[in-house]
Protein backbone atom coordinates (compact mmCIF):
# COMPACT_ATOMS: atom_id res chain seq x y z
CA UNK A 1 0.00 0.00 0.00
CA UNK A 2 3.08 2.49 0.12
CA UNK A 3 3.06 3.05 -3.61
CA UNK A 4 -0.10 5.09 -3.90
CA UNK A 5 1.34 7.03 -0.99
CA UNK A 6 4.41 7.54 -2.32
CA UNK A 7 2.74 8.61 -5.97
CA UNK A 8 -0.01 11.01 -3.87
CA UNK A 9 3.36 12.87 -2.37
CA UNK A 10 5.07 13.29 -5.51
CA UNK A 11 2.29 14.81 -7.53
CA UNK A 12 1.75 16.94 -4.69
CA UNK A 13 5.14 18.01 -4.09
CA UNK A 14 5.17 18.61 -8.15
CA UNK A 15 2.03 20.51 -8.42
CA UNK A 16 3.34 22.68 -5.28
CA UNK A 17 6.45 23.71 -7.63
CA UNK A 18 4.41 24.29 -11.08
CA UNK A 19 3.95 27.85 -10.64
CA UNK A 20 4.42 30.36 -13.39
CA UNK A 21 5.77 33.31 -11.88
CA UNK A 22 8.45 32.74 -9.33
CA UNK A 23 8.20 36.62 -8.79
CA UNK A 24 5.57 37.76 -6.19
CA UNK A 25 3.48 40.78 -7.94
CA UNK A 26 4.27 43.17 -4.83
CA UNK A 27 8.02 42.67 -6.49
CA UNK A 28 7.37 43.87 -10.00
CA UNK A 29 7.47 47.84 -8.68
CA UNK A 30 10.74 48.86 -8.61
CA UNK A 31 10.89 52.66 -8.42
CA UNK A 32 12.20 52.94 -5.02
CA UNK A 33 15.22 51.14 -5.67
CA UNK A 34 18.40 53.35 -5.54
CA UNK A 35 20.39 53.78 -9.07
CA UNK A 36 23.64 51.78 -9.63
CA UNK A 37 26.59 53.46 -8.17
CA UNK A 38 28.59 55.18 -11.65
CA UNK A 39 31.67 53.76 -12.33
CA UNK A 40 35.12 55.92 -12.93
CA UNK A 41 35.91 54.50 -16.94
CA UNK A 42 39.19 56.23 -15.95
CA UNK A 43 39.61 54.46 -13.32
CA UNK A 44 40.30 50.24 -13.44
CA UNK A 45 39.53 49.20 -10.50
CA UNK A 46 36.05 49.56 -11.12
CA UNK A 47 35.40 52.44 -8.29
CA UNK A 48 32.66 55.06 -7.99
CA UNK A 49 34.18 58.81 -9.19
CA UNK A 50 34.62 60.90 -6.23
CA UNK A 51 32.07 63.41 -5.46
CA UNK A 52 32.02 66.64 -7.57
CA UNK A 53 34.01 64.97 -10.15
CA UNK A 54 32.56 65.09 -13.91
CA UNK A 55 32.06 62.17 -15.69
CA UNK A 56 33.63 61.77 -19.51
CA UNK A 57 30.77 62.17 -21.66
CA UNK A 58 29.11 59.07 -23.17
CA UNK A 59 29.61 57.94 -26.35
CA UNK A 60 26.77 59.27 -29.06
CA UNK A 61 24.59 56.87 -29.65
CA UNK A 62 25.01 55.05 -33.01
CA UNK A 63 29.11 54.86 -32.33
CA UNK A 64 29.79 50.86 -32.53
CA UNK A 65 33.95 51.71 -33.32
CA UNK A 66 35.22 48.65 -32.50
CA UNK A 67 39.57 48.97 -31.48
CA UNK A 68 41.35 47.16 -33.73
CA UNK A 69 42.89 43.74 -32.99
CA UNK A 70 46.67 44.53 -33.16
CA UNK A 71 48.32 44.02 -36.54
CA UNK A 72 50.03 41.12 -37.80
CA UNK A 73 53.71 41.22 -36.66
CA UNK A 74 55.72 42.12 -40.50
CA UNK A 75 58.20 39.29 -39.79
CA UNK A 76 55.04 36.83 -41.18
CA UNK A 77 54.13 39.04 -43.70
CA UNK A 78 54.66 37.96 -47.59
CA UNK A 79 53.69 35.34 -49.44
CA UNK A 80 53.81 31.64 -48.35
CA UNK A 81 53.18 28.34 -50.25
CA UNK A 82 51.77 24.99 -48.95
CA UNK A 83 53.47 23.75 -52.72
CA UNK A 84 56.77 25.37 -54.47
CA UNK A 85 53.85 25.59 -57.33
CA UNK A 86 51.57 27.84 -55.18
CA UNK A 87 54.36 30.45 -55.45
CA UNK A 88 54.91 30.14 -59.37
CA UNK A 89 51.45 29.84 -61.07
CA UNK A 90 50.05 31.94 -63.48
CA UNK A 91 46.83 29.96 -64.00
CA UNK A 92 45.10 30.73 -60.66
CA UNK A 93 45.01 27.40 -59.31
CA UNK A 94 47.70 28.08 -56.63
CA UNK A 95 44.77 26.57 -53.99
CA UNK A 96 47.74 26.68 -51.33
CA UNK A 97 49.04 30.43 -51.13
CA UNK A 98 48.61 32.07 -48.26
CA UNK A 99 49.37 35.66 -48.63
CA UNK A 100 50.01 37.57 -44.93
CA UNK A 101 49.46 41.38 -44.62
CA UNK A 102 49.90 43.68 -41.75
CA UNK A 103 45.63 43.37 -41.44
CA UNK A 104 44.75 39.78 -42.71
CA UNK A 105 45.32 36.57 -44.05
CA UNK A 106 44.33 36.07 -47.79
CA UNK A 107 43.76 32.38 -49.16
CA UNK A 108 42.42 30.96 -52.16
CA UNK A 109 38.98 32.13 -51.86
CA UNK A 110 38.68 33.48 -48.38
CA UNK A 111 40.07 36.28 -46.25
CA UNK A 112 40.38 36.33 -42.67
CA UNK A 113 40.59 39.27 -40.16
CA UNK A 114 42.43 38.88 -36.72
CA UNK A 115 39.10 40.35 -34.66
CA UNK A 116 40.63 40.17 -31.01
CA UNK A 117 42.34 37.94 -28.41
CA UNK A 118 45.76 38.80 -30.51
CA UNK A 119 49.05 37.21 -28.79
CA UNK A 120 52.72 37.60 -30.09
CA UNK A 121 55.48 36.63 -28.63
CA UNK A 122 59.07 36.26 -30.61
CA UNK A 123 58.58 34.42 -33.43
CA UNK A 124 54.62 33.21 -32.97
CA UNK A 125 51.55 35.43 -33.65
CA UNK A 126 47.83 33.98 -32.77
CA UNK A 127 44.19 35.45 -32.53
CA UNK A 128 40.62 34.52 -33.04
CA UNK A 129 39.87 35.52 -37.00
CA UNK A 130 37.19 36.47 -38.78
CA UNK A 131 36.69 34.57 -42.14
CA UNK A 132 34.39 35.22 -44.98
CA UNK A 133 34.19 33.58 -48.58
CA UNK A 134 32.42 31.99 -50.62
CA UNK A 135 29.02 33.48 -49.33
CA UNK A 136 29.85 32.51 -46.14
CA UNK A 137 31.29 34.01 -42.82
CA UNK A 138 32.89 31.89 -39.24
CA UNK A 139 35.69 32.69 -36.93
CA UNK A 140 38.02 30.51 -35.94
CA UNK A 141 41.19 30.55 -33.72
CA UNK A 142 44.69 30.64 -35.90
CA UNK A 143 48.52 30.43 -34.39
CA UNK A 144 51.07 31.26 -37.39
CA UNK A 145 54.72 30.08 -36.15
CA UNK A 146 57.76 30.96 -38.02
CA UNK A 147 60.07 27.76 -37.96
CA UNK A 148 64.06 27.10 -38.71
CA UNK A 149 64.86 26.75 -42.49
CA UNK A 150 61.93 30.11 -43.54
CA UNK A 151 58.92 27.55 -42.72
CA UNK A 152 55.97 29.02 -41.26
CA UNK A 153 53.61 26.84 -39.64
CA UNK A 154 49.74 27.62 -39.50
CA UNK A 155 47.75 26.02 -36.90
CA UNK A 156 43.92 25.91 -36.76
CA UNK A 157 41.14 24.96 -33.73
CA UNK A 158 37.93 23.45 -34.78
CA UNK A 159 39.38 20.92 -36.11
CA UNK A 160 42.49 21.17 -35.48
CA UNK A 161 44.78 21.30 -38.14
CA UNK A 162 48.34 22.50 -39.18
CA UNK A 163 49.92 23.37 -42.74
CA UNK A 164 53.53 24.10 -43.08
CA UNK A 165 54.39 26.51 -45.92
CA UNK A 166 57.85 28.18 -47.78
CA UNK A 167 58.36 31.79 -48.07
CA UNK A 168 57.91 32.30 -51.93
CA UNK A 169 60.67 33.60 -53.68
């Protein structure tokens, strides 16, 4: 006889937590709340301005300028093929050249734009980029590695993937 007990208790304890609106109505008015304390954009550590001190103006509305990711260290930049053909045709089927400029990364048929989350150190550069071709646009994670003997390895997340290439001539 416990089972029709135990089955009574659960759909009650169930029906007891099926309400819609976790929020009692008396909450809804909140006008007498105080207004978030300002914070100091000049300041990092995230503290109130001091009394009597003005506050930058804001931005106009309509201003999405976005920083730029930093550039492309110049020691990577040039052209680079996966193929010694890549760096000699004259047909446009050189599907491996990479060409590396100060702002992006051109291949075959798609361009990609470092967008943020840039690291260089020595002789490595990597950052989240920005692709588009081919009608079609995703960002994905690239490390570019300059190696002994002018190689420069490119390294790819998701999937992961490398491709070593020769500085064309």
């Amino acid at each position: 006889m416990r089972l029709p007990y135990f089955s009574l208790f659960t759909v009650v304890l169930l029906s007891s937590c099926g309400g819609s609106d976790p929020v009692a109505d008396e909450a809804n008015n909140t006008a007498s709340l105080p207004a978030p304390p300002t914070v100091n954009a000049s300041d990092p550590s995230g503290a109130p301005p001091p009394p009597n001190s003005e506050n930058p103006p804001a931005p106009a509305s309509g201003d999405n300028t976005v920083a730029p990711a930093a550039p492309i260290p110049a020691m990577f930049h040039g052209r680079w093929g996966l193929t010694p053909g890549d760096c000699t045709s004259t047909r446009g089927d050189n599907k491996g050249l990479l060409v590396v400029s100060a702002d992006k990364l051109t291949f075959y048929e798609s361009r990609a734009v470092p967008k943020g989350n840039t690291k260089s150190s020595g002789d490595s550069f990597s950052a989240d980029f920005d692709f588009t071709g081919e009608g079609q646009s995703w960002t994905r994670f690239q490390s570019l590695e300059l190696q002994k003997g002018g190689k420069l390895v490119r390294t790819e997340s998701g999937p992961m993937a490398s491709y070593t290439y020769a500085k064309c001539s």
